[in-house]
C-alpha atoms as a PDB file:
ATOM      1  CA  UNK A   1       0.000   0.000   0.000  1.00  0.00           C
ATOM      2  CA  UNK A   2       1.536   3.358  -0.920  1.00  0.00           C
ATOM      3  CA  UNK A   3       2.134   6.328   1.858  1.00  0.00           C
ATOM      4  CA  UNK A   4       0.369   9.690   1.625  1.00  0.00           C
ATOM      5  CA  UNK A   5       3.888  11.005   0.541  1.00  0.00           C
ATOM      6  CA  UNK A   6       4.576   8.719  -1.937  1.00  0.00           C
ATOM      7  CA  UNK A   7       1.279   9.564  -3.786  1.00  0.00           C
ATOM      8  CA  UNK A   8       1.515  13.157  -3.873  1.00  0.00           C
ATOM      9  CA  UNK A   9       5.294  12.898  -5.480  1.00  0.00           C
ATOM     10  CA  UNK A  10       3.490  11.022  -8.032  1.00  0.00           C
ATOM     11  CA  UNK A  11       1.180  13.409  -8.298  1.00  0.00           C
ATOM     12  CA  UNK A  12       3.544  16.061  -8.476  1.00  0.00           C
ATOM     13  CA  UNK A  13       5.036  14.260 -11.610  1.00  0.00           C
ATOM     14  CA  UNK A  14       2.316  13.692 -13.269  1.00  0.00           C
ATOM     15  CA  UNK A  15       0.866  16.785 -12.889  1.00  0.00           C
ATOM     16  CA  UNK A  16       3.959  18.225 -14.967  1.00  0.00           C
ATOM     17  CA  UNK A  17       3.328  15.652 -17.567  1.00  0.00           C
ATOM     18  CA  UNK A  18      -0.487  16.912 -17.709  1.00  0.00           C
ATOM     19  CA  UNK A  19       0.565  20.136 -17.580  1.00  0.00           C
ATOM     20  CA  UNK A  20       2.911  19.797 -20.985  1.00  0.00           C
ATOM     21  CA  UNK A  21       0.448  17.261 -22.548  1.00  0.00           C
ATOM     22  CA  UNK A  22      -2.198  20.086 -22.297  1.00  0.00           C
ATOM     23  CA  UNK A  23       0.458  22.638 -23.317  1.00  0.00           C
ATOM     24  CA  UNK A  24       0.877  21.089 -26.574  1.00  0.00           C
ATOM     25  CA  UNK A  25      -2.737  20.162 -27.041  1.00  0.00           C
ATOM     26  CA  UNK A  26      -3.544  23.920 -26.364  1.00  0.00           C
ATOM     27  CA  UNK A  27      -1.034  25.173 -28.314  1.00  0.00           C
ATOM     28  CA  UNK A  28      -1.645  22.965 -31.424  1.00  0.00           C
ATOM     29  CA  UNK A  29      -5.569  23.470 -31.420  1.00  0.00           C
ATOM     30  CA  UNK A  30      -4.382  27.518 -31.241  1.00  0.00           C
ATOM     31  CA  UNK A  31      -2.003  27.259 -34.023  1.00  0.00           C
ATOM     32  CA  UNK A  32      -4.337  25.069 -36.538  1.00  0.00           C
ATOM     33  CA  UNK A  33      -7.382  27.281 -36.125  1.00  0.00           C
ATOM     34  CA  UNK A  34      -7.699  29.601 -39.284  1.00  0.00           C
ATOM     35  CA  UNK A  35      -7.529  33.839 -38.269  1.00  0.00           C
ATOM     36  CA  UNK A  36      -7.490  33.378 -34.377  1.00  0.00           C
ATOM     37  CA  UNK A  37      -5.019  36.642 -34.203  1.00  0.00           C
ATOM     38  CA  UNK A  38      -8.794  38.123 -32.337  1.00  0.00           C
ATOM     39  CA  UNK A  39      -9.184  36.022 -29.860  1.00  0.00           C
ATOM     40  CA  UNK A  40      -7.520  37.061 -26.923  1.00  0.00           C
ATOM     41  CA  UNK A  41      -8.944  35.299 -24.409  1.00  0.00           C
ATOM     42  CA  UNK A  42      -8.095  32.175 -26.150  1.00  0.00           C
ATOM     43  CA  UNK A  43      -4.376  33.447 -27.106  1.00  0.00           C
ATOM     44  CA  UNK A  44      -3.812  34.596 -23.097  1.00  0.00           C
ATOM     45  CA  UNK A  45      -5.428  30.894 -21.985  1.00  0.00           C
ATOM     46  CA  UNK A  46      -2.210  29.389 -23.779  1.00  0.00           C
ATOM     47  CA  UNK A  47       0.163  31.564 -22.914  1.00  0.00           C
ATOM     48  CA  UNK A  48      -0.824  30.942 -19.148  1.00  0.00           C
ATOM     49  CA  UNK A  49      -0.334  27.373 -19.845  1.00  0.00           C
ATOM     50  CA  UNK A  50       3.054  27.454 -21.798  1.00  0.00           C
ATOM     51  CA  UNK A  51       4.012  29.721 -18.527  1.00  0.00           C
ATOM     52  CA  UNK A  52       2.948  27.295 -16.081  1.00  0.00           C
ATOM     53  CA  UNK A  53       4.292  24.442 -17.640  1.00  0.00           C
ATOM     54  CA  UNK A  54       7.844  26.270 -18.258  1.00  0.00           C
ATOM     55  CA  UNK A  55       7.671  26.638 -14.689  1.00  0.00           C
ATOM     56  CA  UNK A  56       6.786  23.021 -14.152  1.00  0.00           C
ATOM     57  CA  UNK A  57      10.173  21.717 -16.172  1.00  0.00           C
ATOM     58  CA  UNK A  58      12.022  24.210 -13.936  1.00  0.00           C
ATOM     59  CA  UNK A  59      11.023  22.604 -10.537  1.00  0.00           C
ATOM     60  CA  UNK A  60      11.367  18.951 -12.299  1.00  0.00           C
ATOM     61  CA  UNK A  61      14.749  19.711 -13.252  1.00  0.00           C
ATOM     62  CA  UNK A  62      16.012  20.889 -10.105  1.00  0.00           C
ATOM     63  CA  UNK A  63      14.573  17.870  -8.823  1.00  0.00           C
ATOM     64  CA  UNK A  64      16.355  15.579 -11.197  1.00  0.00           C
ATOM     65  CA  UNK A  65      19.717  17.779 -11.011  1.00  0.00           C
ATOM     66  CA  UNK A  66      19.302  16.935  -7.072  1.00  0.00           C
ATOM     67  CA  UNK A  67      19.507  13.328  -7.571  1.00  0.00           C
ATOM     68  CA  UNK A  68      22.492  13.984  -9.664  1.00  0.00           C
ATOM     69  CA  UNK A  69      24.225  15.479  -7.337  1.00  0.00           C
ATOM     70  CA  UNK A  70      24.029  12.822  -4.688  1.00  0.00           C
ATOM     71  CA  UNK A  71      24.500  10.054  -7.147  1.00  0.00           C
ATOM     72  CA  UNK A  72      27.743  11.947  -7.825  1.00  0.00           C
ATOM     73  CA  UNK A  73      28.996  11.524  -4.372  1.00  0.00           C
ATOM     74  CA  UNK A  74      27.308   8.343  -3.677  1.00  0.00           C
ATOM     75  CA  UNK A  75      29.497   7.391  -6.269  1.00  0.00           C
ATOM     76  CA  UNK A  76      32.466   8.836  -4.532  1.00  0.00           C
ATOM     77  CA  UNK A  77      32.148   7.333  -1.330  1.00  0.00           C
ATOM     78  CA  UNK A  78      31.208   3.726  -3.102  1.00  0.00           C
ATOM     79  CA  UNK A  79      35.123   4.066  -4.923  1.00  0.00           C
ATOM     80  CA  UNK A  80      36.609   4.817  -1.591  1.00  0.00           C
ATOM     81  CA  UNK A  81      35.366   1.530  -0.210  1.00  0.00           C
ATOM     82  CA  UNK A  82      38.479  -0.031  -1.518  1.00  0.00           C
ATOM     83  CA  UNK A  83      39.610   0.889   1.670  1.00  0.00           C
ATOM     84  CA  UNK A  84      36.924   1.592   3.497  1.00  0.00           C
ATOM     85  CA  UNK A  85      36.373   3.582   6.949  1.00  0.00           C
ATOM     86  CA  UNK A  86      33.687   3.587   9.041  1.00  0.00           C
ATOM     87  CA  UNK A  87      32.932   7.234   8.765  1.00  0.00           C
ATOM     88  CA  UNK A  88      32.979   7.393   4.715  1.00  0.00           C
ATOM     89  CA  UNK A  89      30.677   4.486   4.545  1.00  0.00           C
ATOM     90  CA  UNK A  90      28.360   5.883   7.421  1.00  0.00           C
ATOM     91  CA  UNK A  91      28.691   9.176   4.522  1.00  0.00           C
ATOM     92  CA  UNK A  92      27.396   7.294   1.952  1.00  0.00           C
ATOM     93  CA  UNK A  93      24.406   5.173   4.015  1.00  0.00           C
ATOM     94  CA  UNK A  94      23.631   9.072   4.949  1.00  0.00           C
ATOM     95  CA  UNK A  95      23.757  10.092   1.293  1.00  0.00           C
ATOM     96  CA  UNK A  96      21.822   7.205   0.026  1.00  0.00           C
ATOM     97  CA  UNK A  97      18.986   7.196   2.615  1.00  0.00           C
ATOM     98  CA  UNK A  98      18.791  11.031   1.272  1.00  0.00           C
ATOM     99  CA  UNK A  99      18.242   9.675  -2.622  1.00  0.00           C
ATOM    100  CA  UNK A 100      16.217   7.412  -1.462  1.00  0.00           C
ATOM    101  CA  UNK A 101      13.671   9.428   0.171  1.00  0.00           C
ATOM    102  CA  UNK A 102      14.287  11.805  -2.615  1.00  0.00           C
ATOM    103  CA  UNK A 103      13.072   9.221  -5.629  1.00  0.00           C
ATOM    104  CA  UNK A 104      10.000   8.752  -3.221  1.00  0.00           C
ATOM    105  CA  UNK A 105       9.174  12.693  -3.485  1.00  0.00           C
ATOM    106  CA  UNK A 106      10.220  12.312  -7.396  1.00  0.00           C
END
């Protein structure tokens, strides 16, 4: 059975894949209708989209460069088990429990 938090990452994700899937779909309808250059309303609803979903990739990539960075120094602690001490491999259970609760929020 999945946690309150784990659902509402996943919701968070797919909310920026509705978000661009409606982006497009908006943006596409807009662009194929014939002399729309007077509807404003309909111009400033995609706009508001294409804003909200440029936002959207913005907080997913920070997210995903986030993970990067502690798969970067997991990484470095794991090649420094060849002669391991207690404290660097105490570092990386640290820095893995952090990805790990991370991917659960992703």
């Amino acid at each position: 059975m999945k946690n309150i938090e784990q659902e509402k990452t996943e919701n968070e994700g797919n909310g920026y894949r509705r978000c661009l899937a409606k982006a497009m779909d908006r943006t596409q309808q807009l662009l194929c209708e014939k002399d729309v250059s007077h509807d404003y309303k309909k111009i400033h609803a995609v706009k508001s989209i294409l804003y909200a979903t440029i936002e959207q990739a913005g907080i997913e990539t920070d997210r995903l460069i986030s993970a990067q960075e502690l798969l970067r120094e997991l990484l470095a602690l794991v090649v420094l088990q060849a002669d391991p001490l207690r404290h660097e491999r105490q570092e990386a259970l640290k820095v893995l429990e952090e990805l790990q609760a991370q991917h659960h929020r992703l």
